[in-house]
Protein backbone atom coordinates (compact mmCIF):
# COMPACT_ATOMS: atom_id res chain seq x y z
CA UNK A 1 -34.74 -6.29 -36.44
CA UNK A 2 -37.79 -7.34 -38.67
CA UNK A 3 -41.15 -7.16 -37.36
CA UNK A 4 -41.33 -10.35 -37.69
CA UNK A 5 -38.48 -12.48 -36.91
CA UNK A 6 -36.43 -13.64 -33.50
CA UNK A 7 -33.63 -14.93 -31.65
CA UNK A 8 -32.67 -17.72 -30.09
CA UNK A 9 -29.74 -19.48 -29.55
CA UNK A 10 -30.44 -23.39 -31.44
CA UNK A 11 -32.84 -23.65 -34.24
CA UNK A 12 -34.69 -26.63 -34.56
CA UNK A 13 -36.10 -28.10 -38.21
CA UNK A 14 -38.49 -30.73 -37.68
CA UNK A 15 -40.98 -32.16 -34.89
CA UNK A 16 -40.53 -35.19 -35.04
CA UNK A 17 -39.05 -37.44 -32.20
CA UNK A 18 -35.85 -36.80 -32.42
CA UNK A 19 -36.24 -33.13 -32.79
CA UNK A 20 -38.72 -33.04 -29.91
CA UNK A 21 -36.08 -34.56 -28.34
CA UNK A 22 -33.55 -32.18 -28.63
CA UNK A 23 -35.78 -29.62 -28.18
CA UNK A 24 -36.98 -31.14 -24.64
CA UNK A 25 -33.44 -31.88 -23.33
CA UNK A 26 -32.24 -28.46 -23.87
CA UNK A 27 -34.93 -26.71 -23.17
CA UNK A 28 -34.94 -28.06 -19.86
CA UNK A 29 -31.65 -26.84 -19.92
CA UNK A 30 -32.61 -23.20 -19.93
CA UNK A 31 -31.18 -23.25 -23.31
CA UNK A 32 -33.16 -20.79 -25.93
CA UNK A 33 -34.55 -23.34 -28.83
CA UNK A 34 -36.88 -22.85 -31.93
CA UNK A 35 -38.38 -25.58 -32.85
CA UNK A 36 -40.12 -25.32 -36.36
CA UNK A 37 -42.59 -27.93 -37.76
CA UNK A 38 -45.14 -28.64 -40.35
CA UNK A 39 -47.35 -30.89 -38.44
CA UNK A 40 -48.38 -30.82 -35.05
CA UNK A 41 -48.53 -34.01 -33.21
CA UNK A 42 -52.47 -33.30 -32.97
CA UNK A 43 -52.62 -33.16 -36.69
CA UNK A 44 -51.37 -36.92 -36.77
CA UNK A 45 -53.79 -39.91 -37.26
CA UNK A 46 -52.82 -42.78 -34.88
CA UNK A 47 -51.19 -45.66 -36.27
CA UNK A 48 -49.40 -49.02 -36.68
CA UNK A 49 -46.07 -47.85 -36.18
CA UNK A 50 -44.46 -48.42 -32.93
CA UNK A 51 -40.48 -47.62 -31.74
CA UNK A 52 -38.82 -50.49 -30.11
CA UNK A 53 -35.94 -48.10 -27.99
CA UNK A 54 -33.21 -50.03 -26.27
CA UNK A 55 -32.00 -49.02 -22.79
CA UNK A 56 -29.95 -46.12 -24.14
CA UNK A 57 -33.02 -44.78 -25.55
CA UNK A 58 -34.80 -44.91 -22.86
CA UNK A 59 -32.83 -43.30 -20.83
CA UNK A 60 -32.02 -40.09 -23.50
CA UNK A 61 -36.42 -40.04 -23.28
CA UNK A 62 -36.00 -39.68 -19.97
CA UNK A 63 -33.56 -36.44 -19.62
CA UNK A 64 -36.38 -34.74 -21.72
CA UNK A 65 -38.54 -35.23 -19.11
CA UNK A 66 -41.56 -37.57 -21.90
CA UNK A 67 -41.10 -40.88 -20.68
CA UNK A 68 -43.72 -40.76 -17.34
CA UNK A 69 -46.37 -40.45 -20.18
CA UNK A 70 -45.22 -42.99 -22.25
CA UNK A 71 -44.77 -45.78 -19.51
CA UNK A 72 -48.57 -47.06 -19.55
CA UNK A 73 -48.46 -47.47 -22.82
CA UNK A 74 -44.90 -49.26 -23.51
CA UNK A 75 -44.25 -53.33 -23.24
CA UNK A 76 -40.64 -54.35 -22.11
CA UNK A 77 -38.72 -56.84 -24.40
CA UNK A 78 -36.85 -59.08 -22.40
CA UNK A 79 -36.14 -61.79 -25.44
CA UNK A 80 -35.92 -61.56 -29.33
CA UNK A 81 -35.98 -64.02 -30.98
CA UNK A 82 -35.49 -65.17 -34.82
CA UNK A 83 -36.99 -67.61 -36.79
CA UNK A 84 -35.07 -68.73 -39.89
CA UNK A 85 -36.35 -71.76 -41.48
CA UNK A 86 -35.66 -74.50 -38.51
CA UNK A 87 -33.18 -72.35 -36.88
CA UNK A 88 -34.57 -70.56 -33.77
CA UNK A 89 -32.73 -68.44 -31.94
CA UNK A 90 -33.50 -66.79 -29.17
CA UNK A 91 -31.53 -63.85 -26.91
CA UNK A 92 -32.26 -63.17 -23.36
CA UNK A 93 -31.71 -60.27 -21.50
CA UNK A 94 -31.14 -62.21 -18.36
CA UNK A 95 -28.08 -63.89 -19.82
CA UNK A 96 -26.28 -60.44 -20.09
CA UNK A 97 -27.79 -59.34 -16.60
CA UNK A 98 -30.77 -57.04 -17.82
CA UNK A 99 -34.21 -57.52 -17.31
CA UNK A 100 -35.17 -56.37 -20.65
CA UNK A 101 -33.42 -54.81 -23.71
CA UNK A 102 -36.13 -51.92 -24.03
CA UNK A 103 -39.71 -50.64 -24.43
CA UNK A 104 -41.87 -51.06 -27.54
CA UNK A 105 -43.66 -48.12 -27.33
CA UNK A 106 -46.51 -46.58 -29.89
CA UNK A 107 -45.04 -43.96 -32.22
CA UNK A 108 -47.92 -41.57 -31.84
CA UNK A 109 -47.69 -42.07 -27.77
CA UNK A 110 -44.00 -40.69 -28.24
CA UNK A 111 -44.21 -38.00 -30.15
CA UNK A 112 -47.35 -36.66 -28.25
CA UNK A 113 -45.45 -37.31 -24.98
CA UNK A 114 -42.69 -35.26 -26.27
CA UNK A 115 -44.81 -32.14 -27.61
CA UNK A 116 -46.40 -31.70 -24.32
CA UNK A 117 -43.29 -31.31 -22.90
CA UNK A 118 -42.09 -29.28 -25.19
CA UNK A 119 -45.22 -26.75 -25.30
CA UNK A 120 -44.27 -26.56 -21.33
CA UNK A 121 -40.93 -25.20 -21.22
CA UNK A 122 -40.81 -21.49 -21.08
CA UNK A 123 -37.20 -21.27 -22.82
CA UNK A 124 -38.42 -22.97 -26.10
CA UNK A 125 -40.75 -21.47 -28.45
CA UNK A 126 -42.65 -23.53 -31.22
CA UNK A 127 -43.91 -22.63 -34.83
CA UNK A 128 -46.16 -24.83 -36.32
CA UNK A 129 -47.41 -25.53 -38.73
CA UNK A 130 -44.70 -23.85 -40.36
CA UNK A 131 -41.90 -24.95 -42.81
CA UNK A 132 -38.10 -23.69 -43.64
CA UNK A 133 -38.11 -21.77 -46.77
CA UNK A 134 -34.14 -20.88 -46.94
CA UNK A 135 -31.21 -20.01 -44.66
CA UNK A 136 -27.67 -18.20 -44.88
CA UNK A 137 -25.44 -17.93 -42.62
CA UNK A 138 -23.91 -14.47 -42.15
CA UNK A 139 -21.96 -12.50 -39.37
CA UNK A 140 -21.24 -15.72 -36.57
CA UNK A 141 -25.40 -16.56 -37.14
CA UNK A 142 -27.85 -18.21 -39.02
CA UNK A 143 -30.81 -16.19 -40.66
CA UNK A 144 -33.11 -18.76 -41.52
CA UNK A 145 -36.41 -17.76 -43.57
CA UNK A 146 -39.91 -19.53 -43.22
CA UNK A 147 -43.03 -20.07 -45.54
CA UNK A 148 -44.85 -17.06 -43.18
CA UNK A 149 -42.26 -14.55 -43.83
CA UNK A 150 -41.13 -14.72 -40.40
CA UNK A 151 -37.25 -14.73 -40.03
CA UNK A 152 -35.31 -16.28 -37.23
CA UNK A 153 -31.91 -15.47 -35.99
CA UNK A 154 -29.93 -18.40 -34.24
CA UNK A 155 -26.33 -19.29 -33.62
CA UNK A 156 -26.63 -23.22 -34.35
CA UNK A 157 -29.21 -24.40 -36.82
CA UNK A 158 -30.17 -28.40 -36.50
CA UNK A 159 -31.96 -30.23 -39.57
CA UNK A 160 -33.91 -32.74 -37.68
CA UNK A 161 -36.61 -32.50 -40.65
CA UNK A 162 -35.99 -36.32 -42.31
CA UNK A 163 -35.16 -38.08 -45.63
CA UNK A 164 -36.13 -35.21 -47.70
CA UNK A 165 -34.49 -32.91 -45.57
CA UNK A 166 -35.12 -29.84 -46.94
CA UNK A 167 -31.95 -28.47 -44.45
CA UNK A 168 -29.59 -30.90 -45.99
CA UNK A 169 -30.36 -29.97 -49.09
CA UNK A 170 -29.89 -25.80 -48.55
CA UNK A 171 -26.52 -26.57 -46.98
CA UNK A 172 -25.12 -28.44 -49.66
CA UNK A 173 -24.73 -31.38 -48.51
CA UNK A 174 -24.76 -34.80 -50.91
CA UNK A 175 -26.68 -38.04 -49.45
CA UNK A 176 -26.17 -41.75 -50.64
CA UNK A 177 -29.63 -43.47 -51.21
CA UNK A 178 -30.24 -47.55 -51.85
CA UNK A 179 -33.64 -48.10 -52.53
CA UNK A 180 -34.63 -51.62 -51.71
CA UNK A 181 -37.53 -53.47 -53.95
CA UNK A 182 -39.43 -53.73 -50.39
CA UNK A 183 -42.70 -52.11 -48.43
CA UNK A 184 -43.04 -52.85 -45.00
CA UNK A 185 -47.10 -53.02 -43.71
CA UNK A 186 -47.38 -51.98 -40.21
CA UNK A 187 -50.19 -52.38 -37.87
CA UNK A 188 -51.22 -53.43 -34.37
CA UNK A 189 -52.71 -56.47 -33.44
CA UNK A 190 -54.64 -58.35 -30.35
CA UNK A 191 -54.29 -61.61 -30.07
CA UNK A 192 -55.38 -64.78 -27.88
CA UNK A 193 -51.91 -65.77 -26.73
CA UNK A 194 -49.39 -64.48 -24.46
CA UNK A 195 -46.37 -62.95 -26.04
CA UNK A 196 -44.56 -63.35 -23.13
CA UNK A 197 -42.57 -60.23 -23.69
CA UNK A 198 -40.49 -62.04 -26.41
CA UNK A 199 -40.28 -60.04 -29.95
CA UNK A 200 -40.10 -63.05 -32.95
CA UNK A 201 -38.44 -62.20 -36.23
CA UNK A 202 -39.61 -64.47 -39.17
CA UNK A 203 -36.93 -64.37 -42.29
CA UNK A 204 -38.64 -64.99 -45.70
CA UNK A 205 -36.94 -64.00 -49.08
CA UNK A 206 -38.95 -60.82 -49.70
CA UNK A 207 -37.45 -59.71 -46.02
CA UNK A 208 -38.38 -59.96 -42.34
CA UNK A 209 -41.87 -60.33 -40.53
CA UNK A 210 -41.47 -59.03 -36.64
CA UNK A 211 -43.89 -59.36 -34.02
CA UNK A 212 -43.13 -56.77 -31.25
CA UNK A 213 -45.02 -57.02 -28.39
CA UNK A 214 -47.04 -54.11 -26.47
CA UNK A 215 -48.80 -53.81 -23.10
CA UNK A 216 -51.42 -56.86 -22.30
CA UNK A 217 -52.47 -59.28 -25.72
CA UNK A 218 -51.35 -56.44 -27.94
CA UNK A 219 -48.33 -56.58 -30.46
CA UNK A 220 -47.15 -54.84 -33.84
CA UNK A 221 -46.72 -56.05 -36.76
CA UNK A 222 -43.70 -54.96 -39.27
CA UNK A 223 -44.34 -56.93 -42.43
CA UNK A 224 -41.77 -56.78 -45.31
CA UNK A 225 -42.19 -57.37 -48.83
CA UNK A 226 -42.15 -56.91 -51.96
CA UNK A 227 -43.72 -53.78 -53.67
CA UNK A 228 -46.62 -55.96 -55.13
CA UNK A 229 -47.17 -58.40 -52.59
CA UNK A 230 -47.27 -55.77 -50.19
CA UNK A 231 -50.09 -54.08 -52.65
CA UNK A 232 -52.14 -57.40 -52.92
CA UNK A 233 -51.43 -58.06 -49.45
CA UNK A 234 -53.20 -54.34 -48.29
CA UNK A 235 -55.82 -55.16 -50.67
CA UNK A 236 -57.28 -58.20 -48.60
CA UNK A 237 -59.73 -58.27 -46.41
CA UNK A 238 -59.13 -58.10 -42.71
CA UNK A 239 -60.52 -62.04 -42.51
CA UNK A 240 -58.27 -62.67 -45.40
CA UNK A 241 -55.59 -60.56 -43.80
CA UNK A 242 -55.76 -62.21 -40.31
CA UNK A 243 -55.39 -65.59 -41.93
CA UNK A 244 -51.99 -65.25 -43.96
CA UNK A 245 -50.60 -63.58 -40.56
CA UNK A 246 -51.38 -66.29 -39.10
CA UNK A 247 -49.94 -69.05 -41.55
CA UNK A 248 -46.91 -66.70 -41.87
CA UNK A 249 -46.16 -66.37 -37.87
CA UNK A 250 -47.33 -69.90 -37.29
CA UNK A 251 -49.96 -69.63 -34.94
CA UNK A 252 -47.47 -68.07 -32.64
CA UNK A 253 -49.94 -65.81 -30.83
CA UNK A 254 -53.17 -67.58 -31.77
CA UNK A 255 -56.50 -65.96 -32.96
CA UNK A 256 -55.95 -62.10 -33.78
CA UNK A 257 -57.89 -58.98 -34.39
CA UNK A 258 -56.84 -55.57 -35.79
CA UNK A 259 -56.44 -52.87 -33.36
CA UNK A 260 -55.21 -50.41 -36.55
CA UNK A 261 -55.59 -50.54 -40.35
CA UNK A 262 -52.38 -51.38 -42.23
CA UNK A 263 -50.11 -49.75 -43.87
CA UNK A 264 -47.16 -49.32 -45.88
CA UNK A 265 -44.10 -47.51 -46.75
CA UNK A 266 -41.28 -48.13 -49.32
CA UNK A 267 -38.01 -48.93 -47.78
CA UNK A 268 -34.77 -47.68 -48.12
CA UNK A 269 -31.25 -46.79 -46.49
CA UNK A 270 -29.66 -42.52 -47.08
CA UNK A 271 -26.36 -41.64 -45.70
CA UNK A 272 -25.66 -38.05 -45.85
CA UNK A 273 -21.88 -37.84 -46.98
CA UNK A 274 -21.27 -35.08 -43.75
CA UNK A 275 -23.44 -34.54 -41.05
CA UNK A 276 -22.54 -30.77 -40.49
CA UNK A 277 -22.38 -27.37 -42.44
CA UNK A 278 -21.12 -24.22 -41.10
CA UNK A 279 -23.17 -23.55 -38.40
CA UNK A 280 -25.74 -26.73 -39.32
CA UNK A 281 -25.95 -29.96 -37.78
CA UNK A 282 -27.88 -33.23 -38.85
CA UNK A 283 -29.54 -35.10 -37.19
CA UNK A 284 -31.49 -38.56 -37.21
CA UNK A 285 -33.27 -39.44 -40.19
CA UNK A 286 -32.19 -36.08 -42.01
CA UNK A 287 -28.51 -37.78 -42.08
CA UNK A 288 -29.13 -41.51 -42.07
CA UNK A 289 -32.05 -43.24 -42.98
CA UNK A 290 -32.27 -47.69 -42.68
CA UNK A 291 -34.29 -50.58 -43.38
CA UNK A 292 -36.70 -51.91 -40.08
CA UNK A 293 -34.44 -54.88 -39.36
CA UNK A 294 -33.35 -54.92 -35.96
CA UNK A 295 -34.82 -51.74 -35.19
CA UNK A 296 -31.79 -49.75 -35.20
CA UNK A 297 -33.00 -46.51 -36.99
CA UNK A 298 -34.49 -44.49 -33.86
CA UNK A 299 -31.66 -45.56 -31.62
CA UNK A 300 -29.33 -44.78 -33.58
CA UNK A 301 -31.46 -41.12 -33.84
CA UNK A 302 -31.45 -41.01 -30.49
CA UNK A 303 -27.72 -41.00 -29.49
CA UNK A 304 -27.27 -38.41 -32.28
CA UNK A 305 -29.65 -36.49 -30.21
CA UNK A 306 -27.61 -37.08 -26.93
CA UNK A 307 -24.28 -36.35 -28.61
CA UNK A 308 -25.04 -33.33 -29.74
CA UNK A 309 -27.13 -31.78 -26.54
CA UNK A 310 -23.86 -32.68 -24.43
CA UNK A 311 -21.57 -30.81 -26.91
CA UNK A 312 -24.16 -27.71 -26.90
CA UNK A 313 -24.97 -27.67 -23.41
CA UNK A 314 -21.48 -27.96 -22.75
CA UNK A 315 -19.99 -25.06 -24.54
CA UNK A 316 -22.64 -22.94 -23.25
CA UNK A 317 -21.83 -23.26 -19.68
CA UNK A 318 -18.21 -22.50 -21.12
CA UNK A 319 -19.48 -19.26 -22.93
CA UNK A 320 -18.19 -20.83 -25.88
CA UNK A 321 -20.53 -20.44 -29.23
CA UNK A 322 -22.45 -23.66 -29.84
CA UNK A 323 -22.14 -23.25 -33.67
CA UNK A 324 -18.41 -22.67 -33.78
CA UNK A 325 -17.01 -24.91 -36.61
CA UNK A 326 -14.90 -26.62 -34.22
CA UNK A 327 -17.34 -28.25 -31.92
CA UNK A 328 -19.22 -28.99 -35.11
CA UNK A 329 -16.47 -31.13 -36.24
CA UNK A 330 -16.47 -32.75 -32.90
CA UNK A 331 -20.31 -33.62 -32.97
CA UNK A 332 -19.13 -35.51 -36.68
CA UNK A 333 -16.46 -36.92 -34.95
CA UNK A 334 -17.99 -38.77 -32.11
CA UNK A 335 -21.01 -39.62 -34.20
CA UNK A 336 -18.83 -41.16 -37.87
CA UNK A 337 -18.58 -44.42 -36.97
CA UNK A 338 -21.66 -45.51 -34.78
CA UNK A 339 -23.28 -43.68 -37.58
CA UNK A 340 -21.55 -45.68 -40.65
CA UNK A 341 -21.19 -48.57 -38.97
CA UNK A 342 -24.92 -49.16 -38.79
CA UNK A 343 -26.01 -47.64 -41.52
CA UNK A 344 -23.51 -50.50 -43.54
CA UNK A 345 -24.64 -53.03 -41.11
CA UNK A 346 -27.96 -52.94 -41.28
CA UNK A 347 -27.94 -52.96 -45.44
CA UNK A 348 -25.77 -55.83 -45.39
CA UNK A 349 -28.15 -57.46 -42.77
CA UNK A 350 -31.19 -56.63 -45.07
CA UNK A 351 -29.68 -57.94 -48.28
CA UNK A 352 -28.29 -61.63 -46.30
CA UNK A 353 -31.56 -61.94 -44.66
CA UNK A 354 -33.85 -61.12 -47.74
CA UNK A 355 -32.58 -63.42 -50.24
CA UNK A 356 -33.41 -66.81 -51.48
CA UNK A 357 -29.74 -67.72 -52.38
CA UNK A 358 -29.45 -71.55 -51.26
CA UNK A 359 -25.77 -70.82 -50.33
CA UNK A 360 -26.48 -67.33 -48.48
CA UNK A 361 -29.19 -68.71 -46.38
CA UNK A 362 -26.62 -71.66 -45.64
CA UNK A 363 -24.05 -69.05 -44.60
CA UNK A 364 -26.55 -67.43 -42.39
CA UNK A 365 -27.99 -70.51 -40.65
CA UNK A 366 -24.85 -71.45 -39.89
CA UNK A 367 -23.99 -68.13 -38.41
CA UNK A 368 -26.93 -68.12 -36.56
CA UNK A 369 -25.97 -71.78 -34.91
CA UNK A 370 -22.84 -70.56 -34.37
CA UNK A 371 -23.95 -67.92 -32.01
CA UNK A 372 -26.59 -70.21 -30.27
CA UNK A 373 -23.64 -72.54 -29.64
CA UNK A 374 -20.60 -70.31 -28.45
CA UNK A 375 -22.14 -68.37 -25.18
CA UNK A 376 -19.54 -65.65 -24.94
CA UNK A 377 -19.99 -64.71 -28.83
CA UNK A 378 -23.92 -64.49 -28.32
CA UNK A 379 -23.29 -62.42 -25.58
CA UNK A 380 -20.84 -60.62 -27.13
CA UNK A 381 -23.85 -59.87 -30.11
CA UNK A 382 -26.24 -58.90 -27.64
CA UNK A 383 -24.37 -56.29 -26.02
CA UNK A 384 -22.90 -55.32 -29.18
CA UNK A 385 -26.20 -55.37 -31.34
CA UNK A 386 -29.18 -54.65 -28.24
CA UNK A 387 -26.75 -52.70 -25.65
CA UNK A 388 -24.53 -50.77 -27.09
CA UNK A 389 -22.45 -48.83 -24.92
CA UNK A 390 -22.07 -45.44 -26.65
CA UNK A 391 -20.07 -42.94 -24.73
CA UNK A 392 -22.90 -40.61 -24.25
CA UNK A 393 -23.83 -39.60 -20.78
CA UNK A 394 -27.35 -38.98 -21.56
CA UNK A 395 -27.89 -42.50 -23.17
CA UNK A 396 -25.49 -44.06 -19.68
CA UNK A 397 -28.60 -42.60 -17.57
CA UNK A 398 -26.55 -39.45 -16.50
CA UNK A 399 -27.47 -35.76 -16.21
CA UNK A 400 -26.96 -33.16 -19.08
């Protein structure tokens, strides 16, 4: 073997929630895992970007062992509601029998909750900051090469390492990408009024302005809009800033101050055309990437994450090889359609909702009455849209 170089049975590319994830649910496991990343959690600024993880979620943050740490820091959303024009809408946990839908919970928090974890389980081993420089698959393994030199031998190699996944792109492996003329501007506010735990959407024609809330007068913000209006918009100052907020949210949560400086990123929605390779899996963001509206993207993440720790964990205790092509095809199999469906849904959400067509905003008023009106449909959208039921142990609050 090379001087420098190891073994282990899962290879992990990228630290970021999802791949902490993994990393954290096996590991507890007693399952072998790399994990390789360019960027500490430490080496991360805090920031305006929270996660807004439904039930599911919660419970797949859980089985890694991260969510005691989060806790203090995460506000429960027990209603959403959306403002469109004079329709208001809102959806109640209650009426489905929940006391909330999730946790809003700081980005930064998360991840930092789930590298301490990680750093504390003996059977995973990290290297950071370190990237993937190439990998080939040869003899029932995968020999994957980083930037140090160092080579490591594994028998499953996961890309968990984002849009520009650098592991999707070695294993061939085409992606779809729609790039929407929208930024969104994130940041955290206080402000004078309660939020009540109830998350507001505002629909506007350049997109979506959300108010999420967060432990005591706290809430984020996730602005969208266009490329130059988010520009000009960045370019205020904070008085200036506080103001349009303000006029935009009407006064919802009265007088506010900025907790963080905003920011912005461009959005867009990436479907990898497979999510698997021999001996390669994708995960999260590295195989589907979606706009902000109705915070589906790290859910969505999240049960890939479940999926595919049941189907390792599983063959493992069955001294069966988790990289065999078969249970591969079973991990794309139980993840196509949750997978497609949102990523479809959630573009043709984005495009109805940001739009200034007088007869698409008619269509989806009307919609929107419709489901205020009829009480088993709305529930029907709740359960289907803020609950989903996913057939993943992990994410139904059961053991590995």
């Amino acid at each position: 073997m090379h001087k420098d170089s190891c073994q282990t049975d899962i290879l992990i590319i990228g630290g970021g929630i999802a791949g902490l994830a993994l990393a954290a649910i096996l590991g507890r496991a007693g399952i072998a895992v790399t994990l390789v990343d360019n960027a500490p959690p430490s080496d991360i600024k805090p920031s305006g970007r929270t996660v807004a993880l439904m039930l599911g979620s919660i419970n797949i943050i859980k089985a890694s062992g991260a969510w005691s740490a989060c806790e203090d820091h995460a506000a429960a959303l027990e209603i959403m509601r959306i403002r469109d024009n004079k329709i208001d809408i809102e959806f109640d946990s209650a009426e489905i029998g929940q006391e909330e839908f999730g946790y809003n919970v700081p980005n930064s928090i998360l991840r930092s909750a789930l590298y301490e974890q990680v750093k504390s389980l003996p059977s995973v081993s990290l290297h950071t900051p370190r990237t993937l420089k190439n990998y080939l698959t040869e003899n029932n393994r995968i020999v994957a090469e980083l930037d140090d030199g160092t080579n490591i031998f594994a028998r499953l190699l996961v890309g968990a390492d984002g849009r520009n996944s650098r592991v999707r792109e070695i294993a061939g492996i085409k992606s779809h990408e729609i790039k929407y003329d929208q930024q969104a501007i994130t940041c955290i506010v206080n402000h004078s009024h309660s939020h009540n735990n109830t998350s507001t959407e505002f629909h506007f024609p350049a997109g979506p302005l959300a108010l999420v809330p967060l432990p005591g007068n706290q809430s984020s913000i996730v602005w969208v809009e266009t490329p130059e209006r988010a520009q000009e918009i960045l370019s205020l100052k904070e008085s200036d800033f506080i103001n349009l907020l303000r006029e935009k949210t009407e006064d919802l949560l009265g007088g506010m101050t900025l907790e963080t400086k905003p920011e912005s990123w461009p959005l867009s929605s990436v479907r990898a055309r497979g999510m698997t390779a021999p001996r390669t899996a994708l995960i999260a963001e590295a195989a589907h990437v979606m706009s902000p509206i109705t915070a589906q993207g790290l859910n969505l993440s999240l049960r890939d994450v479940a999926v595919l720790a049941e189907i390792i964990a599983d063959a493992l205790r069955l001294g069966l090889d988790p990289g065999a092509q078969t249970l591969l095809k079973k991990y794309e199999s139980r993840r196509r359609l949750d997978v497609t469906g949102h990523v479809f849904g959630v573009d043709g959400m984005n495009r109805i909702v940001s739009n200034d067509n007088p007869l698409l905003q008619k269509i989806r008023q009307s919609g929107f009455q419709t489901l205020s009106r009829i009480t088993p449909l709305k529930k029907f959208a709740m359960r289907a849209g803020l609950a989903p039921v996913t057939g993943s142990r992990l994410a139904g609050g059961e053991p590995l």
